[in-house]
Protein backbone atom coordinates (compact mmCIF):
# COMPACT_ATOMS: atom_id res chain seq x y z
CA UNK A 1 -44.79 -57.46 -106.92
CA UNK A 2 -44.60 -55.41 -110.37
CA UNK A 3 -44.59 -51.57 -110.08
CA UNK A 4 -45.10 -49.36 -112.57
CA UNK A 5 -42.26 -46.66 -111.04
CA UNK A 6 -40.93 -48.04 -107.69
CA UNK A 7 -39.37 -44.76 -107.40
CA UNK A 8 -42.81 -42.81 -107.29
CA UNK A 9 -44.56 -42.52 -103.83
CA UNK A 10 -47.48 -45.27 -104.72
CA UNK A 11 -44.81 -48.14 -104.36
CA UNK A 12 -44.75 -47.33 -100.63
CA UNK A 13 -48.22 -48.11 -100.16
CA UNK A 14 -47.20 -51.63 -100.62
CA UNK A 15 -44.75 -52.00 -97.79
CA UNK A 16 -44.31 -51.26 -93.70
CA UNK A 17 -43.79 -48.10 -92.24
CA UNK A 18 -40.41 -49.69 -91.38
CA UNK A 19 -39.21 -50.49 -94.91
CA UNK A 20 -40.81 -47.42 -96.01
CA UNK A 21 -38.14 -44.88 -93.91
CA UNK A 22 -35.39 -47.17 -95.17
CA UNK A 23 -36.61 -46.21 -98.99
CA UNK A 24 -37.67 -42.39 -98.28
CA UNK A 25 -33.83 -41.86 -96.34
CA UNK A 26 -32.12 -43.63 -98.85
CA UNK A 27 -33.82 -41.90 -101.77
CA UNK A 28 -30.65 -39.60 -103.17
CA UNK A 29 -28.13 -42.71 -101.65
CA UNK A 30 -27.29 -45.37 -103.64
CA UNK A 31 -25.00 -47.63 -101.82
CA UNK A 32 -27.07 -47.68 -97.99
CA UNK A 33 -23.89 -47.47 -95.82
CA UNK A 34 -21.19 -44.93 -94.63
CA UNK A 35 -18.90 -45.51 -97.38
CA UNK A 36 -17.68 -43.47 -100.30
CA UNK A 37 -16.69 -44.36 -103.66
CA UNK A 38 -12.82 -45.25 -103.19
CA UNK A 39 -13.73 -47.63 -100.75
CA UNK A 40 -16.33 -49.34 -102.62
CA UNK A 41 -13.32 -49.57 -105.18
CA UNK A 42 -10.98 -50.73 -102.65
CA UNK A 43 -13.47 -53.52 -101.85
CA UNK A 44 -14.08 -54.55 -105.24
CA UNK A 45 -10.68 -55.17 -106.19
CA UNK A 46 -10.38 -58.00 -103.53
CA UNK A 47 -13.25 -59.75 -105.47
CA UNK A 48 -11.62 -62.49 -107.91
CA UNK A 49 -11.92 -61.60 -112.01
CA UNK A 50 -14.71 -63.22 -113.50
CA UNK A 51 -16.88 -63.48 -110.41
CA UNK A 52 -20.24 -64.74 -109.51
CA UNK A 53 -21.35 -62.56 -106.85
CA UNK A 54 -24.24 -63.18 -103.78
CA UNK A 55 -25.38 -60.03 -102.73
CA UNK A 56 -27.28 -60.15 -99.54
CA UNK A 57 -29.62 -57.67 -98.12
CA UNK A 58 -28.47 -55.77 -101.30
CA UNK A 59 -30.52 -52.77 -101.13
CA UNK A 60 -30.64 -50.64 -104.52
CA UNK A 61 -27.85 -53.63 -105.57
CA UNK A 62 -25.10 -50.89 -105.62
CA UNK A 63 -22.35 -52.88 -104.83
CA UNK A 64 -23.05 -55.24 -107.87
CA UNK A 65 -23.88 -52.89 -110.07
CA UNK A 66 -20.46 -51.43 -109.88
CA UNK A 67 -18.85 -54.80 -110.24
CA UNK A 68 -20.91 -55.90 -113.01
CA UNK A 69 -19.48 -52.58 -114.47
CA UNK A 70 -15.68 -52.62 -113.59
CA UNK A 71 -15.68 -56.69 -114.75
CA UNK A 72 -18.18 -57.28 -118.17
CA UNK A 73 -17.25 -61.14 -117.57
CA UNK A 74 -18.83 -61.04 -113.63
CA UNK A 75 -22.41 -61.99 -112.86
CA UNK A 76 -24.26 -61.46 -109.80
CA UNK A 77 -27.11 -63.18 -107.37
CA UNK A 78 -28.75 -59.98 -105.23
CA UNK A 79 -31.44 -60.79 -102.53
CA UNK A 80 -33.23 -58.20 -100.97
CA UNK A 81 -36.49 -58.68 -98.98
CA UNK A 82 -37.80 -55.23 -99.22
CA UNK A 83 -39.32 -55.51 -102.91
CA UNK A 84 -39.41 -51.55 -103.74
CA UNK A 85 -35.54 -51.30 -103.13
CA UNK A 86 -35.24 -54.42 -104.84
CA UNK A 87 -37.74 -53.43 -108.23
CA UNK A 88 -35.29 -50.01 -107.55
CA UNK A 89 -32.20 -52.10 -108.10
CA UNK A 90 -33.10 -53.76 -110.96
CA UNK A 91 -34.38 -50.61 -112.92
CA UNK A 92 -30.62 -49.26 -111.84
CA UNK A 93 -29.26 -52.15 -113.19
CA UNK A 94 -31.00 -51.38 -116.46
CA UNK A 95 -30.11 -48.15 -117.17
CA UNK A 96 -26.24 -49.24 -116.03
CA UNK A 97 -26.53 -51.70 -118.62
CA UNK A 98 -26.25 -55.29 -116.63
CA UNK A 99 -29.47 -56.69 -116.14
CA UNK A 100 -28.58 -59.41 -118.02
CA UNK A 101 -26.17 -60.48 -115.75
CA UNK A 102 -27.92 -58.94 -112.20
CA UNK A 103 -30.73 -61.75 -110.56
CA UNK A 104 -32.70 -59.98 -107.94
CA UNK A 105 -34.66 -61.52 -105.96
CA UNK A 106 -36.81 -60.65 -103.39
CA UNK A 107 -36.64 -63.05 -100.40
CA UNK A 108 -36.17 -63.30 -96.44
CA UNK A 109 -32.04 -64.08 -96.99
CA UNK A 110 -32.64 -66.58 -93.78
CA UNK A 111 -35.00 -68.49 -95.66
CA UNK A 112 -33.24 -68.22 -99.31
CA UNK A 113 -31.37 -71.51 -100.17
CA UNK A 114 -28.49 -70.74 -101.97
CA UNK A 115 -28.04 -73.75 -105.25
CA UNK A 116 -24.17 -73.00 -105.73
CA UNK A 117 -21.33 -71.66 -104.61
CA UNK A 118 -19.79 -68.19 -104.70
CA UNK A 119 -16.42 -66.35 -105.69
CA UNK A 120 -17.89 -63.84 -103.32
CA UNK A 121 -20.35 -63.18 -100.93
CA UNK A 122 -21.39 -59.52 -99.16
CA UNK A 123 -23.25 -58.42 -96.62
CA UNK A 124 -22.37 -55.00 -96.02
CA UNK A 125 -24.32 -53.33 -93.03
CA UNK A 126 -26.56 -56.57 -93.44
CA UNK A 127 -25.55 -59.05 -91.57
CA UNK A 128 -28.97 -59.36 -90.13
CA UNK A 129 -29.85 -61.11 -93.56
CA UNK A 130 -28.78 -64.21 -92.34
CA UNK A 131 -28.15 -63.89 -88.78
CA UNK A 132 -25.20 -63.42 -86.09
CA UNK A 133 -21.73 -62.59 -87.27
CA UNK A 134 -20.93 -66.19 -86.56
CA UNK A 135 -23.65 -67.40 -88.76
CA UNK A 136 -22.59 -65.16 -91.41
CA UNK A 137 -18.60 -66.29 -91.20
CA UNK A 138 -19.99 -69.78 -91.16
CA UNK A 139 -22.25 -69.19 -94.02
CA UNK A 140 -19.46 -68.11 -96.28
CA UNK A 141 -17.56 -71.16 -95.58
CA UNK A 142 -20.25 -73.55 -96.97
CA UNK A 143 -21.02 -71.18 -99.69
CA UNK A 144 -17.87 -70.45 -101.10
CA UNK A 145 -15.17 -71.47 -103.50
CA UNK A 146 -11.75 -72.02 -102.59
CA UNK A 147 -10.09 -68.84 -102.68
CA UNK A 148 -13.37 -66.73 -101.98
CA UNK A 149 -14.13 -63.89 -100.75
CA UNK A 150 -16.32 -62.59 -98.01
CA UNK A 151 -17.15 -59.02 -97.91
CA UNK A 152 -18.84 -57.46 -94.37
CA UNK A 153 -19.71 -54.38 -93.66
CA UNK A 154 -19.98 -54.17 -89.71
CA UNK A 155 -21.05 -51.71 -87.24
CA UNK A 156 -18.35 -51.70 -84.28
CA UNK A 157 -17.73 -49.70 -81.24
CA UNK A 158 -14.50 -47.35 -81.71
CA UNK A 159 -15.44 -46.64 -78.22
CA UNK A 160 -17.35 -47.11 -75.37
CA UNK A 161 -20.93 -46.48 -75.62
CA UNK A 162 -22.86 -44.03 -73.30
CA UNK A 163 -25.55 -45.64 -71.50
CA UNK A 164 -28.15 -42.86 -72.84
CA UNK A 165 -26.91 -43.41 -76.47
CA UNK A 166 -27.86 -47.52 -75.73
CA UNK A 167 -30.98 -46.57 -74.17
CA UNK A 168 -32.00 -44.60 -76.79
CA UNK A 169 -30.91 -47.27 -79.29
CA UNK A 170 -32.67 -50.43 -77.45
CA UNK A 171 -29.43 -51.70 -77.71
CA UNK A 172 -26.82 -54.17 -75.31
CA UNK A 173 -23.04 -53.17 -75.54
CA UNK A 174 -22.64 -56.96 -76.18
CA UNK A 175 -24.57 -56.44 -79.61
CA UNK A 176 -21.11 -55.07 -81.40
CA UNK A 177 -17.79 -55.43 -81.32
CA UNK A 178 -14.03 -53.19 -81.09
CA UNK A 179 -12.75 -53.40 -84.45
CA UNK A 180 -9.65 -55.26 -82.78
CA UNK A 181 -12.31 -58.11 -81.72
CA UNK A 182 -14.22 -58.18 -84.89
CA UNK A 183 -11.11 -58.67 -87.04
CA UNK A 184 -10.05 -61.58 -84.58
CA UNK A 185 -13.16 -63.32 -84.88
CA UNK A 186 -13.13 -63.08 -88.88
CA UNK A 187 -9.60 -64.72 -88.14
CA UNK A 188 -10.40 -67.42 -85.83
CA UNK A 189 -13.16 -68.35 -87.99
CA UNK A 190 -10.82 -69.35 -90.93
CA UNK A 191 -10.30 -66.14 -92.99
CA UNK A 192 -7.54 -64.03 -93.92
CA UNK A 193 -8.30 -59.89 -94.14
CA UNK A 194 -7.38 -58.66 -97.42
CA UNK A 195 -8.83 -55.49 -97.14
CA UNK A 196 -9.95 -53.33 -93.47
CA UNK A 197 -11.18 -50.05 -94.10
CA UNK A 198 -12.80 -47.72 -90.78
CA UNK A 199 -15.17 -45.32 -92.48
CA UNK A 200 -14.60 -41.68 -92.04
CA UNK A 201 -16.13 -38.66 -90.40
CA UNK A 202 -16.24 -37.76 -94.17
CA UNK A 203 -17.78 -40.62 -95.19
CA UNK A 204 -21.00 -40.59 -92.14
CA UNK A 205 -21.42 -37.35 -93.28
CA UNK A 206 -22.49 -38.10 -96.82
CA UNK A 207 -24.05 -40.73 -95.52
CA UNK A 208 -26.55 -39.59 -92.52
CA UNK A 209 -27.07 -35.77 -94.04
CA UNK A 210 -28.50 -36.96 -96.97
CA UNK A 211 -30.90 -39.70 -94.52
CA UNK A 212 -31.50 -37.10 -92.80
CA UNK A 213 -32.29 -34.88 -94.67
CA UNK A 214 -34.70 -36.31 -96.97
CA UNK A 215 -36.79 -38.05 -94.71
CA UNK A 216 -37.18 -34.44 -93.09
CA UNK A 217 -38.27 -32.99 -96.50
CA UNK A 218 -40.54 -35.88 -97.02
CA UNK A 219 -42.08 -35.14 -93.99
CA UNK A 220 -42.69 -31.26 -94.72
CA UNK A 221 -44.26 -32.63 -98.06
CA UNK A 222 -46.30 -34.85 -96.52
CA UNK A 223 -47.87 -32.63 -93.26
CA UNK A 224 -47.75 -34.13 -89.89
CA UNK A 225 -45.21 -37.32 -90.18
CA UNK A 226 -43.16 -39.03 -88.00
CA UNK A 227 -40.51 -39.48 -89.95
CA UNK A 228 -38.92 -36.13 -89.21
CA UNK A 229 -39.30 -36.46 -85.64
CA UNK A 230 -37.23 -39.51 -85.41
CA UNK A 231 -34.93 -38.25 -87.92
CA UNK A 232 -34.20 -35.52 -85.81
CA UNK A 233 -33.57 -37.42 -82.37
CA UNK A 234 -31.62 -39.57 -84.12
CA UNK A 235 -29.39 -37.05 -85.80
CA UNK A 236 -29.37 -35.35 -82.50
CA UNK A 237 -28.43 -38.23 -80.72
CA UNK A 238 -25.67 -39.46 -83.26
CA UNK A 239 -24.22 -35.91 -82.74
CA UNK A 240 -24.19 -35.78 -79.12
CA UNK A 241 -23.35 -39.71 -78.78
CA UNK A 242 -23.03 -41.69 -81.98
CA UNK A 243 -20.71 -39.78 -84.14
CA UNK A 244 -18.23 -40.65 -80.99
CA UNK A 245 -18.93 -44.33 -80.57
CA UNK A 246 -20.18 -45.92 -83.54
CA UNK A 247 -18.55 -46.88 -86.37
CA UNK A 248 -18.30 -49.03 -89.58
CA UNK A 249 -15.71 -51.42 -90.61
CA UNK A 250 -15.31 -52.43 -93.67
CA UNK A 251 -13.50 -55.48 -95.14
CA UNK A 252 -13.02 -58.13 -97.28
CA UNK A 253 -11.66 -61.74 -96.37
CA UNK A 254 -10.60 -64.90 -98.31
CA UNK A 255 -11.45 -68.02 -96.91
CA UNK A 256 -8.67 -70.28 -96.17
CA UNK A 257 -8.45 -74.16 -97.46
CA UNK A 258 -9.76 -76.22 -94.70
């Protein structure tokens, strides 16, 4: 679909109520995860020079917008299924000045068929792109060059989760892992960790305020909305529960020759 602003409030009309709170929260954020702007360096130095990129579930494509920038010889592929973030993504990626070497495309990432291989592939807080954790490892294995990269972006548990906080989630303990157990199973599935970073309190912060925050002031804009109710259990909840459980690991890891 074309829009003729996918930043003005007519391109949600064309989407879910679901994919429209991930656009409204994420209005003011440009990369859509708990991480600041030295680790978002830190993870794009592990990427090889020269580079062709897959992006999946890229949101506003912020990760390969930066790359794109730091290395004028890299190209990217970005797939994102939720077509306002991705018409979003490419109007950032005009006004950074690497459109021509950005391809967004707006696809399911589990029904996408990838034509090539990768110097490296991220899926940073969206591994549900393509599937499991496992999926995703093994994913990066058939769809990578020797001496690529994978770059995840992983919820974990730093500890264990209240039964309340899983309740109010809909969640299983079993759905995440320790960081300790993550990292193994990167290992055990044939990588090597270059690069493990555990985001901060600093880093949720500028993060979940701004969600927060805007999908609140949406909300008083709009009259009677839901989206500041849940926003506020959910901030509520990651005070009194999340903040002390959840958190996000982020790494990169080259794949080793079979």
């Amino acid at each position: 679909m074309t829009y003729t602003d996918p930043f003005a409030a007519e391109a949600l009309a064309s989407i879910s109520a679901r994919e429209q709170r991930t656009v409204i929260g994420h209005a003011s954020i440009d990369l859509m995860s708990p991480m600041s702007e030295k680790t978002l360096s830190g993870l794009i130095a592990q990427i090889p020079a020269r580079a062709r990129m897959l992006d999946m579930g890229c949101g506003k494509a912020a990760l390969a917008r930066h790359l794109l920038k730091k290395d004028p010889a890299a190209s990217a592929v970005c797939i994102e299924r939720n077509p306002v973030l991705a018409a979003q993504g490419e109007v950032l990626a005009r006004r950074d000045g690497v459109s021509d070497r950005l391809q967004m495309i707006v696809a399911d990432g589990r029904e996408w068929m990838a034509s090539e291989k990768f110097d490296a592939i991220a899926l940073l807080g969206a591994t549900h792109a393509i599937g499991s954790l496992y999926e995703v490892l093994a994913y990066g294995r058939a769809n990578l060059k020797p001496g690529g990269v994978v770059l995840l972006g992983e919820g974990i548990w730093a500890s264990k989760p209240d039964p309340e906080y899983l309740a109010f989630l809909g969640a299983d303990e079993s759905e995440l892992m320790s960081q300790e157990a993550l990292v193994r199973e990167v290992e055990r599935a044939g990588f090597t960790v270059r690069y493990e970073h555990l985001s901060s309190a600093e880093e949720w912060d500028g993060y979940e305020g701004p969600y927060f925050q805007t999908l609140r002031d949406h909300a008083d804009a709009n009259g009677q909305h839901p989206f500041a109710e849940e926003a506020n259990a959910f901030e509520a909840m990651q005070a009194k529960h999340g903040r002390q459980c959840m958190g996000f690991l982020v790494m990169a890891a080259a794949v080793e020759p079979a």
